[in-house]
C-alpha atoms as a PDB file:
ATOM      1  CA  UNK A   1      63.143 107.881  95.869  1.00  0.00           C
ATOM      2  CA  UNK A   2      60.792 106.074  93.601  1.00  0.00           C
ATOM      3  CA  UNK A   3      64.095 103.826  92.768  1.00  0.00           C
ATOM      4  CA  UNK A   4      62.857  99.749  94.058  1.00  0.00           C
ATOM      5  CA  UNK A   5      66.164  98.398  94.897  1.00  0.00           C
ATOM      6  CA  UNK A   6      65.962  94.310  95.109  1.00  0.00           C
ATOM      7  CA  UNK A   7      68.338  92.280  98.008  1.00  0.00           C
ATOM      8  CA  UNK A   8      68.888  93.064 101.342  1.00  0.00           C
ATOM      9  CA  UNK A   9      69.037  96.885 102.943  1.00  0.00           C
ATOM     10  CA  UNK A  10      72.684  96.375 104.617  1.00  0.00           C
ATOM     11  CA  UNK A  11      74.596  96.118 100.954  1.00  0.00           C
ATOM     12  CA  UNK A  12      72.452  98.491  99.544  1.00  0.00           C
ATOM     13  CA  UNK A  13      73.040  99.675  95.552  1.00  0.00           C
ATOM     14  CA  UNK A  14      76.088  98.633  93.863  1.00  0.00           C
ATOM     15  CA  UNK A  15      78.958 101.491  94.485  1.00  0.00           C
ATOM     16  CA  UNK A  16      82.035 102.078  92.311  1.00  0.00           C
ATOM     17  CA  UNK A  17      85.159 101.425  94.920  1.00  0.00           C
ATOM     18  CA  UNK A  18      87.348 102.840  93.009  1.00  0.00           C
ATOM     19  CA  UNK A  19      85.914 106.126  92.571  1.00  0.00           C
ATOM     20  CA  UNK A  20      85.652 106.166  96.344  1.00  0.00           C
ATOM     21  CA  UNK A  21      89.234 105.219  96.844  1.00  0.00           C
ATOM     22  CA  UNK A  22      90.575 108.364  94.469  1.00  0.00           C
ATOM     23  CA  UNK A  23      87.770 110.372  96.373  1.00  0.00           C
ATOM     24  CA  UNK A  24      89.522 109.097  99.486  1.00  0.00           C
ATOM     25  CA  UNK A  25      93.208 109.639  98.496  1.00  0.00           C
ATOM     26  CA  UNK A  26      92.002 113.098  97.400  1.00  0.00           C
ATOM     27  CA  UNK A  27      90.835 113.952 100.557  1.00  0.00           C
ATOM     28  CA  UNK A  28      93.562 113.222 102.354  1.00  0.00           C
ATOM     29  CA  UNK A  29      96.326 114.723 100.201  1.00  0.00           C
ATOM     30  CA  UNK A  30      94.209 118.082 100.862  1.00  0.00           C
ATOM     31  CA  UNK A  31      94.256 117.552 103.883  1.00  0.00           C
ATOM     32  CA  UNK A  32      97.907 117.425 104.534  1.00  0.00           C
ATOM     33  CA  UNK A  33      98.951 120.120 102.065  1.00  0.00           C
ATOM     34  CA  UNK A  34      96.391 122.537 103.691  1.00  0.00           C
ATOM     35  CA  UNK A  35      97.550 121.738 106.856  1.00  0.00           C
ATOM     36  CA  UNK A  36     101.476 122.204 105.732  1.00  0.00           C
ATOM     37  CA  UNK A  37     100.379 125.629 104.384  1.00  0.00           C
ATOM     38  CA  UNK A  38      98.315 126.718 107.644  1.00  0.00           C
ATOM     39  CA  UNK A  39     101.084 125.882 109.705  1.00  0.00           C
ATOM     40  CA  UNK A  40     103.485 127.712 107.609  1.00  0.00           C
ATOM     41  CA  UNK A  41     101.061 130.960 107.886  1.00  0.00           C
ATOM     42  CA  UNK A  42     100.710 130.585 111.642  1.00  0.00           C
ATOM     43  CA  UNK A  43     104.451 130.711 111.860  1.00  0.00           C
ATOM     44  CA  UNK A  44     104.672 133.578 109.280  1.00  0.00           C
ATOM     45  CA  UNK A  45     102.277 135.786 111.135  1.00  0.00           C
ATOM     46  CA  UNK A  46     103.874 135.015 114.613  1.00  0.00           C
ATOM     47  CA  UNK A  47     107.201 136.231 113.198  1.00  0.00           C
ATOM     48  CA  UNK A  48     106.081 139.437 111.102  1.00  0.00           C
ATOM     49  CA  UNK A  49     103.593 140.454 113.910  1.00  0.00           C
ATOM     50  CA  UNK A  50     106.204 139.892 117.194  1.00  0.00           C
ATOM     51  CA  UNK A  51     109.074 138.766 115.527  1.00  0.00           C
ATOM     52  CA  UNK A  52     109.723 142.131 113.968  1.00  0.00           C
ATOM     53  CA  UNK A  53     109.967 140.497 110.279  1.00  0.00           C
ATOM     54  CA  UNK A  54     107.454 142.922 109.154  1.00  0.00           C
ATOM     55  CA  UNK A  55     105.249 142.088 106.156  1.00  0.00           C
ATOM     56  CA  UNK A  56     107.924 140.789 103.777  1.00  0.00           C
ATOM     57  CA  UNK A  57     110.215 139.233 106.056  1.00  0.00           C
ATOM     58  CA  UNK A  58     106.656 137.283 107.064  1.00  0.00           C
ATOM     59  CA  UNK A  59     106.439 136.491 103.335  1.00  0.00           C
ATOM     60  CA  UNK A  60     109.559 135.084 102.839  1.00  0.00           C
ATOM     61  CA  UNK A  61     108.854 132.690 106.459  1.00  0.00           C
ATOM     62  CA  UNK A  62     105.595 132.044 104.591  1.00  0.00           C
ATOM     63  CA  UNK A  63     107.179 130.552 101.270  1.00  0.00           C
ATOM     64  CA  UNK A  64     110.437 129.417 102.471  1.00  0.00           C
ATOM     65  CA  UNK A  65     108.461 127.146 104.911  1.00  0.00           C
ATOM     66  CA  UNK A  66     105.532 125.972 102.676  1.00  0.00           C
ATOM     67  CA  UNK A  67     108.175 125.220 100.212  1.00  0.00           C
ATOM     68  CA  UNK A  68     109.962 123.096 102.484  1.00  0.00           C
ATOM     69  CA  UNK A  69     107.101 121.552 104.432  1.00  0.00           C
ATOM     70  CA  UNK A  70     105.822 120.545 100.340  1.00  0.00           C
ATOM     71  CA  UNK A  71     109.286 118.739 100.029  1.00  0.00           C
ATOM     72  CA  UNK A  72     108.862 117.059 103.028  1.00  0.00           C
ATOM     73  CA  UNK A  73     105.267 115.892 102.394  1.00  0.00           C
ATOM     74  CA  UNK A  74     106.321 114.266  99.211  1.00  0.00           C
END
């Protein structure tokens, strides 16, 4: 806070893009891979829970469509 930084307020310090970019591209390839795997469990639990899978046949939806939503993704 005691930091006197000398130019004009809107640019502000000097930033490292590229950091930011990977940051960025980080981010985002969370964000699909989590979403790929929370879909997959929805579907899982729907069909062990009132599909009548039961627990394992809800595991195997689970992997078998993670698997293939990974493949997809890439």
């Amino acid at each position: 806070m005691s930091e006197h930084h000398s130019g004009p307020v809107e640019t502000g310090a000097s930033m490292n893009y590229n950091e930011h970019e990977k940051t960025y591209g980080l981010f985002i390839s969370a964000t699909k891979y989590s979403t790929v795997f929370l879909v997959a469990l929805m579907l899982a639990m729907a069909a062990g829970f009132f599909g009548g899978a039961g627990f394992f046949g809800g595991l195997i939806v689970l992997v078998v469509l993670t698997v293939a939503g990974v493949f997809m993704m890439r």
